[in-house]
PDB file of N, CA and C in Angstrom:
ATOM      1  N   UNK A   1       0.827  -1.188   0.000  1.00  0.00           N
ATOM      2  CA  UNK A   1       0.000   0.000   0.000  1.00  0.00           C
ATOM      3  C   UNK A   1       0.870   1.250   0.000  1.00  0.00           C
ATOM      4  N   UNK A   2       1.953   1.389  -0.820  1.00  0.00           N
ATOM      5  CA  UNK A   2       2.797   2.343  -0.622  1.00  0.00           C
ATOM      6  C   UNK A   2       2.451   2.859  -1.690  1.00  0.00           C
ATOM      7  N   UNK A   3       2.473   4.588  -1.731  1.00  0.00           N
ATOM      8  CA  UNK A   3       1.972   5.640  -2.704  1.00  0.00           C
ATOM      9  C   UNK A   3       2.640   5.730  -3.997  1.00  0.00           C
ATOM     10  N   UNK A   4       2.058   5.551  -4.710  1.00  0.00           N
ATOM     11  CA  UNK A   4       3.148   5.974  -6.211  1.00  0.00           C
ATOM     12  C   UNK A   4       3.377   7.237  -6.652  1.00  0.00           C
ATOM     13  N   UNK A   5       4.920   7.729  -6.890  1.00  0.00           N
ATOM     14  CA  UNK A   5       5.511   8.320  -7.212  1.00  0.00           C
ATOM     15  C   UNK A   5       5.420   8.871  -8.515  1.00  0.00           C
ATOM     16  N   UNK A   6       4.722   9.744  -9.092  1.00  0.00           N
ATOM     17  CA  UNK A   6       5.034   9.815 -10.745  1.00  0.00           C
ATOM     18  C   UNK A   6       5.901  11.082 -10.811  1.00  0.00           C
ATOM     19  N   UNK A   7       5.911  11.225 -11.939  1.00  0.00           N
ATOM     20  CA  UNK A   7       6.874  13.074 -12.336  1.00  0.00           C
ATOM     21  C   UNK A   7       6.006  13.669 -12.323  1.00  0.00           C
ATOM     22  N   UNK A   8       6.646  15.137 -11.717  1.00  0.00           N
ATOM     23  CA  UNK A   8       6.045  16.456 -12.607  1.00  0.00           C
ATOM     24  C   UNK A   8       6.193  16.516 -14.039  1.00  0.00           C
ATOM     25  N   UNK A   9       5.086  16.264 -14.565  1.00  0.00           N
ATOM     26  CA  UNK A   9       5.666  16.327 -16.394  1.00  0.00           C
ATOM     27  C   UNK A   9       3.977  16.468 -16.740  1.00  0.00           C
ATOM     28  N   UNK A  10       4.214  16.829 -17.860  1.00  0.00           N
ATOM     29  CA  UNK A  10       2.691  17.239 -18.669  1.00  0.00           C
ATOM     30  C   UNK A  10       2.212  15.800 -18.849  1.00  0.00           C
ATOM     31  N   UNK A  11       3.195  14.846 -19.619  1.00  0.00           N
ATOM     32  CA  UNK A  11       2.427  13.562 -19.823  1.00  0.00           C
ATOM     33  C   UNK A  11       1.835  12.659 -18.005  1.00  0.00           C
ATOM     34  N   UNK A  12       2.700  13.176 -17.024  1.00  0.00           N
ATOM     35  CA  UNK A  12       1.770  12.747 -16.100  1.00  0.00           C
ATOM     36  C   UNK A  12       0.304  13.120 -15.633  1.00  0.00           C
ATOM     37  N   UNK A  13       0.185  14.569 -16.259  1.00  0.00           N
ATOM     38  CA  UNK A  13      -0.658  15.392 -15.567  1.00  0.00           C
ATOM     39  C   UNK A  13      -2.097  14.530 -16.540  1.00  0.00           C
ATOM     40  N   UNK A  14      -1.233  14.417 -18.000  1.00  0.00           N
ATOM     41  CA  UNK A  14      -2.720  14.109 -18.840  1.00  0.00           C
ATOM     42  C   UNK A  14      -2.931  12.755 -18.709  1.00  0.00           C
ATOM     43  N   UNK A  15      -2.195  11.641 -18.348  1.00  0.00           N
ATOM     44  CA  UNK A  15      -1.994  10.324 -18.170  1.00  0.00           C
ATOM     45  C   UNK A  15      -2.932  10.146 -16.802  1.00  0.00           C
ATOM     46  N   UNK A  16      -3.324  10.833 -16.306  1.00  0.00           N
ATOM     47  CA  UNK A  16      -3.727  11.020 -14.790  1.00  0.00           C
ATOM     48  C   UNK A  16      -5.493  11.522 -14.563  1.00  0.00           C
ATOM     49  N   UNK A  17      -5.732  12.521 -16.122  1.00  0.00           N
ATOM     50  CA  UNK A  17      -6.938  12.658 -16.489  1.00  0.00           C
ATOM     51  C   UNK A  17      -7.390  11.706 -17.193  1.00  0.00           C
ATOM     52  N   UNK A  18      -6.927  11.215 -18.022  1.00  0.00           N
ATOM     53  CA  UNK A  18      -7.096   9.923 -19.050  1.00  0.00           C
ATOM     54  C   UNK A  18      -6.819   8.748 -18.513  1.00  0.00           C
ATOM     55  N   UNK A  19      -7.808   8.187 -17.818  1.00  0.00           N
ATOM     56  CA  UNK A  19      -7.710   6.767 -17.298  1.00  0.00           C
ATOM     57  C   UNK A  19      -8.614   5.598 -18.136  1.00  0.00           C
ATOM     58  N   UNK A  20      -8.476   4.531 -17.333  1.00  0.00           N
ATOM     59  CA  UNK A  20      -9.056   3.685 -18.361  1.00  0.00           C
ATOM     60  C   UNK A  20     -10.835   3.904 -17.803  1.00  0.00           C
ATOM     61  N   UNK A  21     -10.862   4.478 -16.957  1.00  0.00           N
ATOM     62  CA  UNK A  21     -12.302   4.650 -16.233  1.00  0.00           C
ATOM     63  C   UNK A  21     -12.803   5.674 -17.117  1.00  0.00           C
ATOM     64  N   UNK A  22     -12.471   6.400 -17.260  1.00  0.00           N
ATOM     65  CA  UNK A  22     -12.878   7.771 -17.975  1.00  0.00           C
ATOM     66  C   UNK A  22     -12.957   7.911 -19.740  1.00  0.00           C
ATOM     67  N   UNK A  23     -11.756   6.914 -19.798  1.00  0.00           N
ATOM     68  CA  UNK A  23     -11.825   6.504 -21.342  1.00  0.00           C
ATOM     69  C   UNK A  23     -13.518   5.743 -21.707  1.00  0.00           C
ATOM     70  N   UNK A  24     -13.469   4.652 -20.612  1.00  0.00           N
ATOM     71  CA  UNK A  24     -14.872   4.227 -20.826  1.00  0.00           C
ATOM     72  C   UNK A  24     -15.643   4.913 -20.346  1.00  0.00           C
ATOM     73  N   UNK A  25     -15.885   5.453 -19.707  1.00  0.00           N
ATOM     74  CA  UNK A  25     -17.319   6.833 -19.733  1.00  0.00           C
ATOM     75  C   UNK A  25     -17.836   7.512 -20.815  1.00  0.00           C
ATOM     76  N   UNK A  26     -16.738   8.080 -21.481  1.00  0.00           N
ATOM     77  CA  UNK A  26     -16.550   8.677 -22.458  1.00  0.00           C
ATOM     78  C   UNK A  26     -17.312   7.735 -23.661  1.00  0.00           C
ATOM     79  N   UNK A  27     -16.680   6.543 -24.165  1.00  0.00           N
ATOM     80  CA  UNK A  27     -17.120   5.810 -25.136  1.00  0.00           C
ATOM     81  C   UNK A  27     -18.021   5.020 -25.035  1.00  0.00           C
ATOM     82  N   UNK A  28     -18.892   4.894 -23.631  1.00  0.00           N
ATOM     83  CA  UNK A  28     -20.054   4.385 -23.427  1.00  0.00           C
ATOM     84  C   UNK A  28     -21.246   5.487 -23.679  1.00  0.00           C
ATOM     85  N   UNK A  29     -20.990   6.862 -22.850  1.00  0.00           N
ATOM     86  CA  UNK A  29     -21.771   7.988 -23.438  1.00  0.00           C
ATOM     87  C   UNK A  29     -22.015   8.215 -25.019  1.00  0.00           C
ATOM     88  N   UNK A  30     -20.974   8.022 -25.536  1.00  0.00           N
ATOM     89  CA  UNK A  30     -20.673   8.469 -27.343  1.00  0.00           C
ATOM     90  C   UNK A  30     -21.391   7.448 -27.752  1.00  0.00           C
ATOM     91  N   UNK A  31     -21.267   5.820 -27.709  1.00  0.00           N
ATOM     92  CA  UNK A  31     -22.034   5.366 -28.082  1.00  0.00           C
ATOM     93  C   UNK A  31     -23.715   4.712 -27.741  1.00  0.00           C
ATOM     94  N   UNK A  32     -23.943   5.235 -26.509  1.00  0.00           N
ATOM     95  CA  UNK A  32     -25.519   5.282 -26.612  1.00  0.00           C
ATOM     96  C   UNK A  32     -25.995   6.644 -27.358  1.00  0.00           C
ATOM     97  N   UNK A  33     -25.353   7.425 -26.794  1.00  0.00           N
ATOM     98  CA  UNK A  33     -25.900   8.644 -28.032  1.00  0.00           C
ATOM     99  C   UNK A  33     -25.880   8.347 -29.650  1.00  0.00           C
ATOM    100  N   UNK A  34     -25.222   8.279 -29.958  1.00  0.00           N
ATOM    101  CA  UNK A  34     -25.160   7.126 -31.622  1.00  0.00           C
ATOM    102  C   UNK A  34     -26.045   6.177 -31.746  1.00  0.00           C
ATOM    103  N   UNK A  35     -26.040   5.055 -30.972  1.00  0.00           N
ATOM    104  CA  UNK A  35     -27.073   4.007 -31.363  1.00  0.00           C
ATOM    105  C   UNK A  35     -28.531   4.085 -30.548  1.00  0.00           C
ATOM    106  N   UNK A  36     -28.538   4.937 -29.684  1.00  0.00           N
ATOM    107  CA  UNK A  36     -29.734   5.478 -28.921  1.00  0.00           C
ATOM    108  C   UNK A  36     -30.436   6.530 -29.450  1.00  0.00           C
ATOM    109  N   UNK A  37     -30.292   7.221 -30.260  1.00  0.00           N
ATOM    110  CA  UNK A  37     -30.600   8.331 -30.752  1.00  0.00           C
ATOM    111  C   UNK A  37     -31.547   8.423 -31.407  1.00  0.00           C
ATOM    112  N   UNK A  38     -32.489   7.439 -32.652  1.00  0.00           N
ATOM    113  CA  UNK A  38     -33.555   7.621 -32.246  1.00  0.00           C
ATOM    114  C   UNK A  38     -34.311   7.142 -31.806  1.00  0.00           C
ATOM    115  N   UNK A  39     -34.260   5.926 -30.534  1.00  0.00           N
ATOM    116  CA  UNK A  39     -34.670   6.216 -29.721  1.00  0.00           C
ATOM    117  C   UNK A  39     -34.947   7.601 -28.502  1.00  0.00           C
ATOM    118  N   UNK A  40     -34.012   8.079 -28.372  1.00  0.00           N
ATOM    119  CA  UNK A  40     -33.894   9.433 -27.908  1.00  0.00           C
ATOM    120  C   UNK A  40     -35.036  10.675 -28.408  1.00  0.00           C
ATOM    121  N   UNK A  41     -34.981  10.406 -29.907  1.00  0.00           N
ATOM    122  CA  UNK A  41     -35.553  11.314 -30.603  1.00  0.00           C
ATOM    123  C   UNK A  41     -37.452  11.231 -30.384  1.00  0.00           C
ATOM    124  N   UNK A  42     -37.166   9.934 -30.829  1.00  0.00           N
ATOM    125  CA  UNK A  42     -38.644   9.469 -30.287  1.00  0.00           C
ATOM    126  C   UNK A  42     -39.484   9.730 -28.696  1.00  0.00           C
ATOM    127  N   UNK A  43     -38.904   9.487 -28.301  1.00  0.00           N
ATOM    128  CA  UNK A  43     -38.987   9.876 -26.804  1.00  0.00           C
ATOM    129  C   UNK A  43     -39.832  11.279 -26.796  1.00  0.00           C
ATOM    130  N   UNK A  44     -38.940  12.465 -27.574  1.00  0.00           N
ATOM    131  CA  UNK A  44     -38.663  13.919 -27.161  1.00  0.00           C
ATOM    132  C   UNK A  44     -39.878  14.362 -28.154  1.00  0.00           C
ATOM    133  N   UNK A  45     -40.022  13.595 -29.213  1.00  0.00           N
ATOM    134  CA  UNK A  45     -41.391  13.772 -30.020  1.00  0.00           C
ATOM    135  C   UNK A  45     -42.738  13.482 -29.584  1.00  0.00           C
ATOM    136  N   UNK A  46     -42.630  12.247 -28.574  1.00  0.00           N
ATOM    137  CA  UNK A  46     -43.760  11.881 -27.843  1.00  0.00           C
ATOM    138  C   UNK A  46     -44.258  12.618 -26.756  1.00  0.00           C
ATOM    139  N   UNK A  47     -43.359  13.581 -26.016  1.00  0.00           N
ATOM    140  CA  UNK A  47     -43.334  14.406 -24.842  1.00  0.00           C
ATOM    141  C   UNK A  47     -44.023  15.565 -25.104  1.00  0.00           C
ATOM    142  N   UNK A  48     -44.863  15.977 -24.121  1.00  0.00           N
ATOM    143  CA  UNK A  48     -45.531  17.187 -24.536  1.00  0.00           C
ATOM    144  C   UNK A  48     -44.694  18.365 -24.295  1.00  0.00           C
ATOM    145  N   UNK A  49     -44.026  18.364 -24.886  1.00  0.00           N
ATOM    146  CA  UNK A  49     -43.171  19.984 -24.743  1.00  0.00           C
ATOM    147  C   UNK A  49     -43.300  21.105 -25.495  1.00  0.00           C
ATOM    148  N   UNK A  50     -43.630  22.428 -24.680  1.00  0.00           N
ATOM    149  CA  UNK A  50     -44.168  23.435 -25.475  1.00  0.00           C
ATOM    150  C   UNK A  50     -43.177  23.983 -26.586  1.00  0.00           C
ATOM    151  N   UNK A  51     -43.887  24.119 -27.443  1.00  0.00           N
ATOM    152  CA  UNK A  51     -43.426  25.407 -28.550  1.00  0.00           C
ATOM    153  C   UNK A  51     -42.339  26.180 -28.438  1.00  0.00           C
ATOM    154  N   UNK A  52     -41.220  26.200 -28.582  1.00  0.00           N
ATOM    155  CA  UNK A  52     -40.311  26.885 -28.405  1.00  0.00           C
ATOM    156  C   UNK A  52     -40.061  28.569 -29.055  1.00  0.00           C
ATOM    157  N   UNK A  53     -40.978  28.194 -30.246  1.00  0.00           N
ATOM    158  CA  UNK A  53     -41.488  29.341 -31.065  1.00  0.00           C
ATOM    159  C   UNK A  53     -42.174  30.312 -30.633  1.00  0.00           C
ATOM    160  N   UNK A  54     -42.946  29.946 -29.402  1.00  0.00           N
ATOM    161  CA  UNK A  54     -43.973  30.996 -28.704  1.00  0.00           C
ATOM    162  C   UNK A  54     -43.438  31.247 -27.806  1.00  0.00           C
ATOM    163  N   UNK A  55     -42.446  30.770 -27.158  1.00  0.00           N
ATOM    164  CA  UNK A  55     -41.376  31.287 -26.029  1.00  0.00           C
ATOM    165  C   UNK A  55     -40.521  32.365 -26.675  1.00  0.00           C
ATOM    166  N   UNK A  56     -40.262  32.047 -27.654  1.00  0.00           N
ATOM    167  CA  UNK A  56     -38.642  32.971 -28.608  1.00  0.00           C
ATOM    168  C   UNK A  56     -39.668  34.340 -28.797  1.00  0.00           C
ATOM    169  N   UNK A  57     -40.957  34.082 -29.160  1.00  0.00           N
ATOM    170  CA  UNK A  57     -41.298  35.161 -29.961  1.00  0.00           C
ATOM    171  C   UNK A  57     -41.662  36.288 -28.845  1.00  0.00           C
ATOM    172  N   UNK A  58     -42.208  35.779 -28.018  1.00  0.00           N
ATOM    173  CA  UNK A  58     -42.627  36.199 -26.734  1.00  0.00           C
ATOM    174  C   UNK A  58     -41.284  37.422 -25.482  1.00  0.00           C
ATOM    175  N   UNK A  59     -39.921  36.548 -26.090  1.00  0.00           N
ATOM    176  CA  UNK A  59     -38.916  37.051 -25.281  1.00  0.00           C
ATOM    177  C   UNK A  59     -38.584  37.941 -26.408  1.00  0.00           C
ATOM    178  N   UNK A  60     -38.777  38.192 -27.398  1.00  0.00           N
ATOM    179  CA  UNK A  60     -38.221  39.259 -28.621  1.00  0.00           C
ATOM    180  C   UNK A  60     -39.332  40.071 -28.325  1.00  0.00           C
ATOM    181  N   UNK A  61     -40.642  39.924 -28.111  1.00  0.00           N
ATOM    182  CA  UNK A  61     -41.486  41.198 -27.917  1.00  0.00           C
ATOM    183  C   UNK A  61     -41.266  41.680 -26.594  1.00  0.00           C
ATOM    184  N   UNK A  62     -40.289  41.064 -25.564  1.00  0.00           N
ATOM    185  CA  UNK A  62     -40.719  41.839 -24.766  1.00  0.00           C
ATOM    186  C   UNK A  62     -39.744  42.533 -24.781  1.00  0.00           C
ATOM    187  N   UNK A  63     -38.152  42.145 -25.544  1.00  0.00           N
ATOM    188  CA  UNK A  63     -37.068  42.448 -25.426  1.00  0.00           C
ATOM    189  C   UNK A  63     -36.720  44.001 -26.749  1.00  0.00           C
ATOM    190  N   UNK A  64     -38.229  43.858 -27.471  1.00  0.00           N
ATOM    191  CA  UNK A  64     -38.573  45.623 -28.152  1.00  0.00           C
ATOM    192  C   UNK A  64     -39.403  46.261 -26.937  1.00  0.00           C
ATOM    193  N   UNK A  65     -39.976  45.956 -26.336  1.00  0.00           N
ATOM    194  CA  UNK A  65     -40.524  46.375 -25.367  1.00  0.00           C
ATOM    195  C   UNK A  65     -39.675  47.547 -24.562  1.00  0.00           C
ATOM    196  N   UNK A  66     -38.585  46.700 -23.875  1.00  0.00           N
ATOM    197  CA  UNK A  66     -37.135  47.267 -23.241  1.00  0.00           C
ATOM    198  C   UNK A  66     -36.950  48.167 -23.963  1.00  0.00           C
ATOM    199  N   UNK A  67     -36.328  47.966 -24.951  1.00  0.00           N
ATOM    200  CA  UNK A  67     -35.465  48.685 -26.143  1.00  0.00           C
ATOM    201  C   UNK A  67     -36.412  50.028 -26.380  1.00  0.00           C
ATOM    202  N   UNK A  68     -37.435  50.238 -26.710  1.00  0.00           N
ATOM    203  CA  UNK A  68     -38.459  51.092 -26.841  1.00  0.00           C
ATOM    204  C   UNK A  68     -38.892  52.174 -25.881  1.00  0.00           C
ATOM    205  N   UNK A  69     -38.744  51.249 -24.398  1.00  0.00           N
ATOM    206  CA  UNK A  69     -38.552  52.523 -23.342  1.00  0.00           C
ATOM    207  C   UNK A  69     -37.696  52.668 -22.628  1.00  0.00           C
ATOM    208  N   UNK A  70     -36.166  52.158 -23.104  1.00  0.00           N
ATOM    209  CA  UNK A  70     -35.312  53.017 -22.398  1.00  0.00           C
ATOM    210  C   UNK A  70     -34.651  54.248 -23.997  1.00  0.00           C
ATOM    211  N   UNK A  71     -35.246  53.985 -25.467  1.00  0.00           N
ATOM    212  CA  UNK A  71     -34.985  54.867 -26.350  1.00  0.00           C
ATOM    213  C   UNK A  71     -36.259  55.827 -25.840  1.00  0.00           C
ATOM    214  N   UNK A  72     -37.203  55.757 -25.360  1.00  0.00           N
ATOM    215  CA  UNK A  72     -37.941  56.416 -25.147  1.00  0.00           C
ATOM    216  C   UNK A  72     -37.592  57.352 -23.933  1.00  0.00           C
ATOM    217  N   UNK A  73     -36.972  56.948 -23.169  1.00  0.00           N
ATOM    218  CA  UNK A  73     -36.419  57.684 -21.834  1.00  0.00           C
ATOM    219  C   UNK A  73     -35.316  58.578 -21.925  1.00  0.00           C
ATOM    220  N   UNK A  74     -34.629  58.172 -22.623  1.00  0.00           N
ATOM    221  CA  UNK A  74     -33.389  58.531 -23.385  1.00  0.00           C
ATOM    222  C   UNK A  74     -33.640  59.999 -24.646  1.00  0.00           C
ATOM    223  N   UNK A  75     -34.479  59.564 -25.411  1.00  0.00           N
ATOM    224  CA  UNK A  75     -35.146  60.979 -26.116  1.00  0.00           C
ATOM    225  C   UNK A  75     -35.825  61.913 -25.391  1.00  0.00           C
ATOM    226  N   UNK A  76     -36.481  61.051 -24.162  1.00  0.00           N
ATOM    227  CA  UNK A  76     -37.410  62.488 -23.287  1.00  0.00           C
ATOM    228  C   UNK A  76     -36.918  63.603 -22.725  1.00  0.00           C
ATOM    229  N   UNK A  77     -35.104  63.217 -22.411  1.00  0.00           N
ATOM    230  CA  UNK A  77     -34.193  63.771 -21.814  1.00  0.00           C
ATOM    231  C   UNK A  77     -33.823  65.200 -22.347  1.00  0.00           C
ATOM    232  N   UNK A  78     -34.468  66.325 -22.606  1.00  0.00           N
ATOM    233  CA  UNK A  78     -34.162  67.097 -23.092  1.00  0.00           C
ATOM    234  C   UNK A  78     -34.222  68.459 -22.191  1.00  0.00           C
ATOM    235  N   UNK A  79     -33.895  68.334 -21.592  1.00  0.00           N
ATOM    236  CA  UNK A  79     -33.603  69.708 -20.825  1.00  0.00           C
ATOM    237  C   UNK A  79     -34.531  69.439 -19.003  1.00  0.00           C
ATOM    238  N   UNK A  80     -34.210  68.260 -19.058  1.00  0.00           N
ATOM    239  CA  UNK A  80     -34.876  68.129 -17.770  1.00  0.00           C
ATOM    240  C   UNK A  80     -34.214  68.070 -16.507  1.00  0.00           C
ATOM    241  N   UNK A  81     -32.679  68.203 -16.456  1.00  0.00           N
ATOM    242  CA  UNK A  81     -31.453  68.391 -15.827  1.00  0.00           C
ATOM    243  C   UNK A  81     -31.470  69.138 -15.348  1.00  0.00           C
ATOM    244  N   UNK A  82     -32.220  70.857 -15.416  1.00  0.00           N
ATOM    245  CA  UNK A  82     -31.691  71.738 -15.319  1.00  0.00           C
ATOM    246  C   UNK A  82     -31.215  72.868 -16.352  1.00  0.00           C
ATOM    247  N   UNK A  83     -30.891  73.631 -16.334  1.00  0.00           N
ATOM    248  CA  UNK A  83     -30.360  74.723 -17.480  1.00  0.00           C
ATOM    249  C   UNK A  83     -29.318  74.456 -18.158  1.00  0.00           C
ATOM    250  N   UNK A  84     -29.323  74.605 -19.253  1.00  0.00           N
ATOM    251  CA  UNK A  84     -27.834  74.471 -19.879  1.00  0.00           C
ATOM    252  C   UNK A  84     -27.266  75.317 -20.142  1.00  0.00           C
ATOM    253  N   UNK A  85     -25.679  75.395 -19.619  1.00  0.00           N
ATOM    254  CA  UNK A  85     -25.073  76.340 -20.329  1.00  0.00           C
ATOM    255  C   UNK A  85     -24.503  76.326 -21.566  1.00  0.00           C
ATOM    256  N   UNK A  86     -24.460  77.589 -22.476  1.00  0.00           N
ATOM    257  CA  UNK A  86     -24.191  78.086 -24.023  1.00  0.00           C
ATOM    258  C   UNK A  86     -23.152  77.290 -24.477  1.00  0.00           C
ATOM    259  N   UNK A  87     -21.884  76.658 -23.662  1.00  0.00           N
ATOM    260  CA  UNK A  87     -20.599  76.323 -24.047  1.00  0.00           C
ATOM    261  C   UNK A  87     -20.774  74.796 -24.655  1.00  0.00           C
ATOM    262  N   UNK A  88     -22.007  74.363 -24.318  1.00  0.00           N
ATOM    263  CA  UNK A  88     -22.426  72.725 -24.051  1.00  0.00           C
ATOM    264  C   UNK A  88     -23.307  72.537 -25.442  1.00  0.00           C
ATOM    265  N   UNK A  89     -23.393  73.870 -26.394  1.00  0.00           N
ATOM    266  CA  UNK A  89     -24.115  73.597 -27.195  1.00  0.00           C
ATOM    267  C   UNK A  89     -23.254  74.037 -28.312  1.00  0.00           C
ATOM    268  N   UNK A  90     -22.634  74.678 -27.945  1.00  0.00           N
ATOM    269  CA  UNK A  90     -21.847  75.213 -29.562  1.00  0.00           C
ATOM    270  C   UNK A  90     -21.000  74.463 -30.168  1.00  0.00           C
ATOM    271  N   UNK A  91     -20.759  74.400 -31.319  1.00  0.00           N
ATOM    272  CA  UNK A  91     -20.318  73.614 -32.521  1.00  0.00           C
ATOM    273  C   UNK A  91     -20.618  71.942 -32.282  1.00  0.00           C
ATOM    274  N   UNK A  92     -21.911  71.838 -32.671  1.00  0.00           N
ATOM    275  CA  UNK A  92     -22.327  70.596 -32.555  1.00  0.00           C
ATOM    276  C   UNK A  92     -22.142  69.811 -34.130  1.00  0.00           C
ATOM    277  N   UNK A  93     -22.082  70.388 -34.633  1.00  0.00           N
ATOM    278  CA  UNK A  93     -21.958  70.176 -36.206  1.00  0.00           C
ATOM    279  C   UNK A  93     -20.730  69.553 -36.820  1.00  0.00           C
TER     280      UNK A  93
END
């Protein structure tokens, strides 16, 4: 039960992520996704899952919504600060 010794070296570091455990994780995941897939697919077709289309469209109207009143807040801004002085306006051109 005595500890093993490896190097400091890059090939230990990746030799150390890359085991034979992980190798097979890896190629057991990859291949149910490959030969499971449509099964998988089937599954996700049978499931009642909403519309993704009425979600998207829904977050774009609300996201002109935003856009609309902070351009709207932003244009209202016209002299509501306070007075302006003359120096703040000349040669705008």
């Amino acid at each position: 039960m005595d500890p093993i010794k490896k190097a400091c070296s890059s090939r230990a570091w990746i030799s150390s992520i890359i085991s034979s455990n992980n190798l097979f994780y890896v190629l057991a995941i990859g291949a149910l996704l490959y030969y499971g897939w449509p099964v998988i697919e089937a599954i996700y077709i049978v499931l009642p899952l909403p519309d993704p289309g009425r979600s998207l469209d829904k977050v774009k109207s609300l996201g002109r919504q935003a856009t609309g009143m902070v351009t709207g807040a932003l244009s209202s801004n016209n002299g509501s600060h306070g007075a302006r002085s003359p120096e703040y306006e000349q040669n705008l051109d």
